[in-house]
Protein backbone atom coordinates (compact mmCIF):
# COMPACT_ATOMS: atom_id res chain seq x y z
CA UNK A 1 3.35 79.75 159.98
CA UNK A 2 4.96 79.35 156.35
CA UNK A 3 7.27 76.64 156.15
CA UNK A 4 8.93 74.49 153.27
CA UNK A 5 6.92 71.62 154.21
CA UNK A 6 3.67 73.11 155.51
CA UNK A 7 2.64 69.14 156.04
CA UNK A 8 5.11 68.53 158.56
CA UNK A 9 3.70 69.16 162.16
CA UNK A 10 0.39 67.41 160.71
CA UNK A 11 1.88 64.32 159.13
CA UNK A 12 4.36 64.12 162.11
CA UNK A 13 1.75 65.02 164.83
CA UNK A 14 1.68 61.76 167.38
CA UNK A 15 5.67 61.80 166.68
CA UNK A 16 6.08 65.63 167.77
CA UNK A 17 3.45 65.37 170.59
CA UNK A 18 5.52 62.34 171.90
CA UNK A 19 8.92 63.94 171.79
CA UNK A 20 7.51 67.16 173.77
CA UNK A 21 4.79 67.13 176.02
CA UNK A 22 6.91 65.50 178.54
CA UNK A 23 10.13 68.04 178.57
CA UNK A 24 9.72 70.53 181.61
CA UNK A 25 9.65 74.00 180.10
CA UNK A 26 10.11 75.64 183.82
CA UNK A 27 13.88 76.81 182.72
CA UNK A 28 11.93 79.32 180.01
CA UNK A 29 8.98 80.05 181.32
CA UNK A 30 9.67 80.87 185.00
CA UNK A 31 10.84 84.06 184.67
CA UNK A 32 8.19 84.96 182.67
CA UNK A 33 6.04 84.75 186.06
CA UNK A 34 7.34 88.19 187.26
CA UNK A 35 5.98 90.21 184.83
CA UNK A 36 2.82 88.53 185.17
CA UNK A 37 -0.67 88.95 187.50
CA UNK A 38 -2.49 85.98 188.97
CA UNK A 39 -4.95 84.99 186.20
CA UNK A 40 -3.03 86.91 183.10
CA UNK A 41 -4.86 85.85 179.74
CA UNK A 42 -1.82 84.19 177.58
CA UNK A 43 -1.77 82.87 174.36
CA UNK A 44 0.50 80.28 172.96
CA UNK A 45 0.83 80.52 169.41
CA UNK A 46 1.94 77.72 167.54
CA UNK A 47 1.17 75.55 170.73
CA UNK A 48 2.23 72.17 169.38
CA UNK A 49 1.67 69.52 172.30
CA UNK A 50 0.16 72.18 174.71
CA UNK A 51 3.05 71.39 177.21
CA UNK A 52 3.37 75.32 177.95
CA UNK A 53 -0.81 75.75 178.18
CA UNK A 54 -1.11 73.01 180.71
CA UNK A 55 2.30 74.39 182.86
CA UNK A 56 0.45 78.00 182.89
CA UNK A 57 -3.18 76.68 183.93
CA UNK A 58 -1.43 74.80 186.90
CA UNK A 59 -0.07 77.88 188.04
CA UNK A 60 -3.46 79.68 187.84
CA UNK A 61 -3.22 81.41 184.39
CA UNK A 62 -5.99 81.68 181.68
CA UNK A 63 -3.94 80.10 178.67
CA UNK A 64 -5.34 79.38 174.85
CA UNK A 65 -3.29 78.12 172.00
CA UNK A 66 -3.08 78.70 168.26
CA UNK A 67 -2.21 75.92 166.27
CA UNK A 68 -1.88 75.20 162.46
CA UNK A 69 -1.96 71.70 162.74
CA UNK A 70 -5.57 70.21 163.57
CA UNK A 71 -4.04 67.10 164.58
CA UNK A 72 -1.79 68.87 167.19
CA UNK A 73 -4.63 71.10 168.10
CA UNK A 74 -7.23 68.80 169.48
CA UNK A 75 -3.93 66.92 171.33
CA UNK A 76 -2.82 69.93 172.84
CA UNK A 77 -6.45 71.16 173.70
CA UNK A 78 -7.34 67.30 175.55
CA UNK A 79 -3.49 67.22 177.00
CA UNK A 80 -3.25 70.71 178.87
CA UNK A 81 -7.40 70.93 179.07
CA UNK A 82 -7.48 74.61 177.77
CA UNK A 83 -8.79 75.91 174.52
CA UNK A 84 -7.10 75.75 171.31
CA UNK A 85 -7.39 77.46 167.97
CA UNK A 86 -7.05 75.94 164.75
CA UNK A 87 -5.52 78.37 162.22
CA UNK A 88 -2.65 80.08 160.75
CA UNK A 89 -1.00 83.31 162.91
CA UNK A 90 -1.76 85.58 159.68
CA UNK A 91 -5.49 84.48 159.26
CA UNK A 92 -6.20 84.10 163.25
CA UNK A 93 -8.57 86.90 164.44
CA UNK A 94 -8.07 86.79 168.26
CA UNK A 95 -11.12 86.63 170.48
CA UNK A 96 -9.42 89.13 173.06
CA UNK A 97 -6.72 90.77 173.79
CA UNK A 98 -3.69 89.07 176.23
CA UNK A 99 -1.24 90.03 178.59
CA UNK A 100 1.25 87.65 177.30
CA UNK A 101 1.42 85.95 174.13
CA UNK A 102 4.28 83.14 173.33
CA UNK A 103 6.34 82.60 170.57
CA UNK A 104 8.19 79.21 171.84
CA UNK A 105 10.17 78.63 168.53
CA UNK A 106 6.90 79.49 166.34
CA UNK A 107 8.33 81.87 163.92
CA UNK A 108 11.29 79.40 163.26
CA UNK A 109 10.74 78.61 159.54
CA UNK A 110 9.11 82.15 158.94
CA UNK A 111 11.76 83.72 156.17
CA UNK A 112 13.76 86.76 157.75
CA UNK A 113 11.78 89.51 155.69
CA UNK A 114 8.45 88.07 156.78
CA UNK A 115 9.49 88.71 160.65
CA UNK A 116 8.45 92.10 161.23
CA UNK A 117 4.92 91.73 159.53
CA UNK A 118 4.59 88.38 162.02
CA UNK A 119 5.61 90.30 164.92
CA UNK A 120 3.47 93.84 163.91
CA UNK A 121 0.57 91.11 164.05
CA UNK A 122 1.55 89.95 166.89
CA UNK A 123 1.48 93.08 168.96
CA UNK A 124 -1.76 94.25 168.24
CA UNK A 125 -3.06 91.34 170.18
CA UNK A 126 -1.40 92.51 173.61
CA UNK A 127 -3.35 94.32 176.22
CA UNK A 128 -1.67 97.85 176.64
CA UNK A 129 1.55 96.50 179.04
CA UNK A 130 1.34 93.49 177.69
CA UNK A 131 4.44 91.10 177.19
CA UNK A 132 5.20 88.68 174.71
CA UNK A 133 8.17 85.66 175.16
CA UNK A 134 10.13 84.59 171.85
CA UNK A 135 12.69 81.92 171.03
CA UNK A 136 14.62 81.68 167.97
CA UNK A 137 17.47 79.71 167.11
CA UNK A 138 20.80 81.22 167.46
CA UNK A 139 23.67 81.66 165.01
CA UNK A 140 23.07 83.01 161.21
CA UNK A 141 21.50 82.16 157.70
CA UNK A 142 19.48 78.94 157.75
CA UNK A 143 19.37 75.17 158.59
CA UNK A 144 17.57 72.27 157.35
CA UNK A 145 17.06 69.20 159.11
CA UNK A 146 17.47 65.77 158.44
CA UNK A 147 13.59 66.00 158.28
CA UNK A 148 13.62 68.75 155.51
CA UNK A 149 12.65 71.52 157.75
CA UNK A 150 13.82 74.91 156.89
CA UNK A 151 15.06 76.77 159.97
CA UNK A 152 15.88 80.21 160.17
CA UNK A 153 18.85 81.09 162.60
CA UNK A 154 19.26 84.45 164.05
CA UNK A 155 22.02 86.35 165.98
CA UNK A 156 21.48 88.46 168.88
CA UNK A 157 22.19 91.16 167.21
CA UNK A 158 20.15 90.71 164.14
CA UNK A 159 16.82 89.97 166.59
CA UNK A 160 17.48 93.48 168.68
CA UNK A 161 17.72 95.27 165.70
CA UNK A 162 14.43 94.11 164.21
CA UNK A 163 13.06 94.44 168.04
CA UNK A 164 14.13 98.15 167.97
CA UNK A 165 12.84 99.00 164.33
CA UNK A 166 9.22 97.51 165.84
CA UNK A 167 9.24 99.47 169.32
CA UNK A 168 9.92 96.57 171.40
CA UNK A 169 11.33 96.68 174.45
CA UNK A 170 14.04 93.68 175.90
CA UNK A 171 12.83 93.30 179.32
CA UNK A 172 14.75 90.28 179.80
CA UNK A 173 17.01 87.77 177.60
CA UNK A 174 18.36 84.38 177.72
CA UNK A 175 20.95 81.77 175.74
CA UNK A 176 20.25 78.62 176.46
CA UNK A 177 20.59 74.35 174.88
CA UNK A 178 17.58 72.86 173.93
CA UNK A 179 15.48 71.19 176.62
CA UNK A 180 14.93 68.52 173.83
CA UNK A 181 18.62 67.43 174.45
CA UNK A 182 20.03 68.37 171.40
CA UNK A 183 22.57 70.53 169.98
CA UNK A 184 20.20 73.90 169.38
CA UNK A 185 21.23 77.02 170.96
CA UNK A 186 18.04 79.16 171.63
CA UNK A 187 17.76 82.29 172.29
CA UNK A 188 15.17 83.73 174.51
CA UNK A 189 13.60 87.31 175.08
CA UNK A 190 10.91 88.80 176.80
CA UNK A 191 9.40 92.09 175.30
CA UNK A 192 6.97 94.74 175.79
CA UNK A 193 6.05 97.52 173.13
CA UNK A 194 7.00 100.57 174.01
């Protein structure tokens, strides 16, 4: 995805793998396993360390990332021992078509107007009752980091409205701190077309 330093994940990869491969990411993706079959096809775009890919093939899943970063991408692809993509979301021509797809704080430095085209994308890549799970940073108006990263912080509100100008359904949703111990306030939804 877009961001004010493109470079970042790459120059930064050992740094970023470090700091998140080890964090548990059961409080997010758990109840995700409701809504899925034994064996559901799920993509994780924007994979980073492939934390999430190797939590979903231990529970019997078929999960493949997307990552920008070709760094990242071979570490996530050797750390969770799934396949992994090397592109960007808007060039990536999927393979197949999935029954889940995650967004785990991927479209972060997207800018606002570039969110629907991102998630349009998105949801032509979902099997017909497919879901997807997305995370954004909560609050309003942007953030940057001591890094130089550009986030983009959304309110509930602003999120369902985009959601319901899309067709997107809010199956589920969730407000929770960071698991990276920080101060972040996520938000978390699970979605279907409709």
């Amino acid at each position: 995805m877009p961001t004010t330093r493109p470079d970042f994940y790459e120059s930064n990869a050992k740094d970023y793998f470090e700091r998140t491969n080890r964090v548990d990411p059961s409080p997010i993706l758990t109840p995700l396993l409701r809504h899925l079959q034994p064996g559901s096809a799920i993509l994780d775009i924007g994979c980073g360390s492939g934390r999430d890919l190797k939590w979903f093939k231990a529970k019997g899943f078929d999960p493949a990332g997307l990552e920008r970063s070709p760094t990242l991408a071979v570490m996530a692809s050797e750390h969770s021992n799934c396949p992994v993509s090397i592109a960007d979301l808007f060039d990536y021509q999927p393979p197949n078509h999935f029954d889940c797809i995650l967004l785990i704080g991927t479209l972060v430095h997207l800018p606002k107007p570039e969110l629907p085209r991102a998630l349009r994308k998105i949801m032509r890549m979902l099997k017909p009752d497919g879901i997807m799970y997305m995370s954004m940073k909560a609050w309003g108006g942007s953030d940057m980091s001591e890094d130089g990263r550009v986030f983009q912080l959304w309110s509930d509100s602003e999120l369902r409205r985009e959601f319901s100008r899309l067709g997107l359904e809010v199956l589920e949703h969730s407000r929770s701190r960071s698991l990276l111990g920080n101060r972040d306030v996520w938000l978390g939804y699970i979605l279907k077309v409709v």
